[in-house]
Protein backbone atom coordinates (compact mmCIF):
# COMPACT_ATOMS: atom_id res chain seq x y z
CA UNK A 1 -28.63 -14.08 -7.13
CA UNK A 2 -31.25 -15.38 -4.75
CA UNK A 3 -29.89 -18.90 -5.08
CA UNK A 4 -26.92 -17.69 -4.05
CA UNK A 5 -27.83 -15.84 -0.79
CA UNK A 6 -29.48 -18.78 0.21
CA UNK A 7 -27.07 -21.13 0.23
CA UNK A 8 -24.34 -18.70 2.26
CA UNK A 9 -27.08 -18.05 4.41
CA UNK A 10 -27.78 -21.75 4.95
CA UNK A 11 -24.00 -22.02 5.89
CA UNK A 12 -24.40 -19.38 8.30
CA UNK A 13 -22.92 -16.18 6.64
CA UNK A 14 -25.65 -13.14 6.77
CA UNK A 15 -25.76 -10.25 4.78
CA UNK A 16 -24.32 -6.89 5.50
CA UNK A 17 -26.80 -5.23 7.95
CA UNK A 18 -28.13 -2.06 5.80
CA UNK A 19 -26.20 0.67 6.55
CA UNK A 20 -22.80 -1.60 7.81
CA UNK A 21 -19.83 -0.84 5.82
CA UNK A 22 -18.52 -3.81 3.31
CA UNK A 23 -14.80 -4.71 3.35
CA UNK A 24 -13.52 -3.47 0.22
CA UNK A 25 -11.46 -5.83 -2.09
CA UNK A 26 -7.51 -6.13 -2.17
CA UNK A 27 -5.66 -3.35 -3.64
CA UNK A 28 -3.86 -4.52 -6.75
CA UNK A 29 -0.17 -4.68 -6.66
CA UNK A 30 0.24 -1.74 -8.95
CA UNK A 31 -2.24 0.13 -6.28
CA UNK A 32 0.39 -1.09 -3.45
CA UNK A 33 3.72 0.01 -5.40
CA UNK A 34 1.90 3.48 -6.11
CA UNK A 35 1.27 4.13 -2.12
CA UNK A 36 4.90 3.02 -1.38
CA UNK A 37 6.21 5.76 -3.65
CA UNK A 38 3.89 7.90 -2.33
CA UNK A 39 5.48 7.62 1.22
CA UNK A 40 9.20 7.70 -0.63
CA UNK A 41 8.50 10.81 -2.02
CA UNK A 42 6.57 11.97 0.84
CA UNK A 43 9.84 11.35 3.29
CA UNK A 44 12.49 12.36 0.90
CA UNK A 45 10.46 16.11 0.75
CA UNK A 46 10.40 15.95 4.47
CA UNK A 47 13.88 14.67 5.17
CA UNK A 48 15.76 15.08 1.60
CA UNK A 49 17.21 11.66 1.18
CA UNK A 50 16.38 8.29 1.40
CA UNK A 51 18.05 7.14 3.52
CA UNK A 52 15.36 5.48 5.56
CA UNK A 53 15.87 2.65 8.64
CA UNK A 54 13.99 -0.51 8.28
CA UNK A 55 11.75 -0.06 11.26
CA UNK A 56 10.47 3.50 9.72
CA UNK A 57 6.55 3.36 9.57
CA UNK A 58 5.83 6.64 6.82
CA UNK A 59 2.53 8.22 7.85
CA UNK A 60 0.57 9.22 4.98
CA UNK A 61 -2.92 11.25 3.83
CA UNK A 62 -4.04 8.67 1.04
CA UNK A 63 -5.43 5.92 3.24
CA UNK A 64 -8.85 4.06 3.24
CA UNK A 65 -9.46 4.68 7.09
CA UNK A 66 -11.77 7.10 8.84
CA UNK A 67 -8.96 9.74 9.53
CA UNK A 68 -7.91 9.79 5.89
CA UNK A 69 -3.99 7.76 7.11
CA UNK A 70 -2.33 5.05 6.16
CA UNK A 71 0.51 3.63 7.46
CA UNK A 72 3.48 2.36 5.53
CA UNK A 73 6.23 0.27 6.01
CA UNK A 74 8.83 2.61 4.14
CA UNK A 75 12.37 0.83 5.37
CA UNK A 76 11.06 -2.58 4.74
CA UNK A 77 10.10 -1.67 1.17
CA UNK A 78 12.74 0.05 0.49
CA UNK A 79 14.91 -2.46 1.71
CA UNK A 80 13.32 -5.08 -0.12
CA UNK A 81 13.66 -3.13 -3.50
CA UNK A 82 16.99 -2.54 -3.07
CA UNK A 83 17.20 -6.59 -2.86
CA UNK A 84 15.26 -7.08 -6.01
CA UNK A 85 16.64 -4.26 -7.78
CA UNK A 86 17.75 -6.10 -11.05
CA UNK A 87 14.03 -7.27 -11.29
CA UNK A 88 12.42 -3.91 -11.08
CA UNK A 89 11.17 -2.35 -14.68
CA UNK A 90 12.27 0.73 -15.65
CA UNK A 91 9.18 2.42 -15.09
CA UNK A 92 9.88 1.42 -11.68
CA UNK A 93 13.59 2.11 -11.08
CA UNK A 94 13.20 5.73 -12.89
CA UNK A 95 11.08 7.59 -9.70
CA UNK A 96 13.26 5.41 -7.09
CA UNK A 97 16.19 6.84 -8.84
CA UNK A 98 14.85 10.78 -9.17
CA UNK A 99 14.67 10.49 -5.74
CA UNK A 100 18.25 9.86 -4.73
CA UNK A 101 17.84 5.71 -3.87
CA UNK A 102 20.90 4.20 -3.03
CA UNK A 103 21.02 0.87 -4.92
């Protein structure tokens, strides 16, 4: 709305110069969960287990950036699921457990 734009503008935010690319909005937590199991599955076809250290960074092809990657902190997640497992749905546990997790 032109109201709108005027009043960021008058507090000194500008619009996107034309052409500029717009910082999309916050993936959704179900959007989050779905790239972590990505890079489970991704590193249990590559290794066969899940066995994964904390520090482990999974390298995957589903990312927003300009080379297509996204980086993932696979250990920490998995770590922290295994923490919270008596909180996870069954639609969550099911793929963890398909894939050999360790609880």
């Amino acid at each position: 709305m032109p109201a709108q734009q005027w009043l960021l503008e008058s507090v000194g935010i500008e619009p996107a110069a034309e052409g500029e690319p717009v910082a999309g909005a916050p993936r959704s937590q179900d959007a989050r969960w779905a790239a972590n199991l990505t890079a489970a599955r991704q590193f249990h076809t590559r290794e066969g287990h899940l066995q994964v250290p904390r520090q482990h960074i999974e390298i995957t092809g589903d990312g927003d950036g300009d080379s297509g990657q996204a980086a993932v902190k696979l250990g920490a997640w998995l770590d922290n699921t295994r923490r919270r497992a008596g909180k996870l749905s069954p639609q969550r546990r099911t793929p963890l457990d398909a894939l050999g997790m360790r609880w």
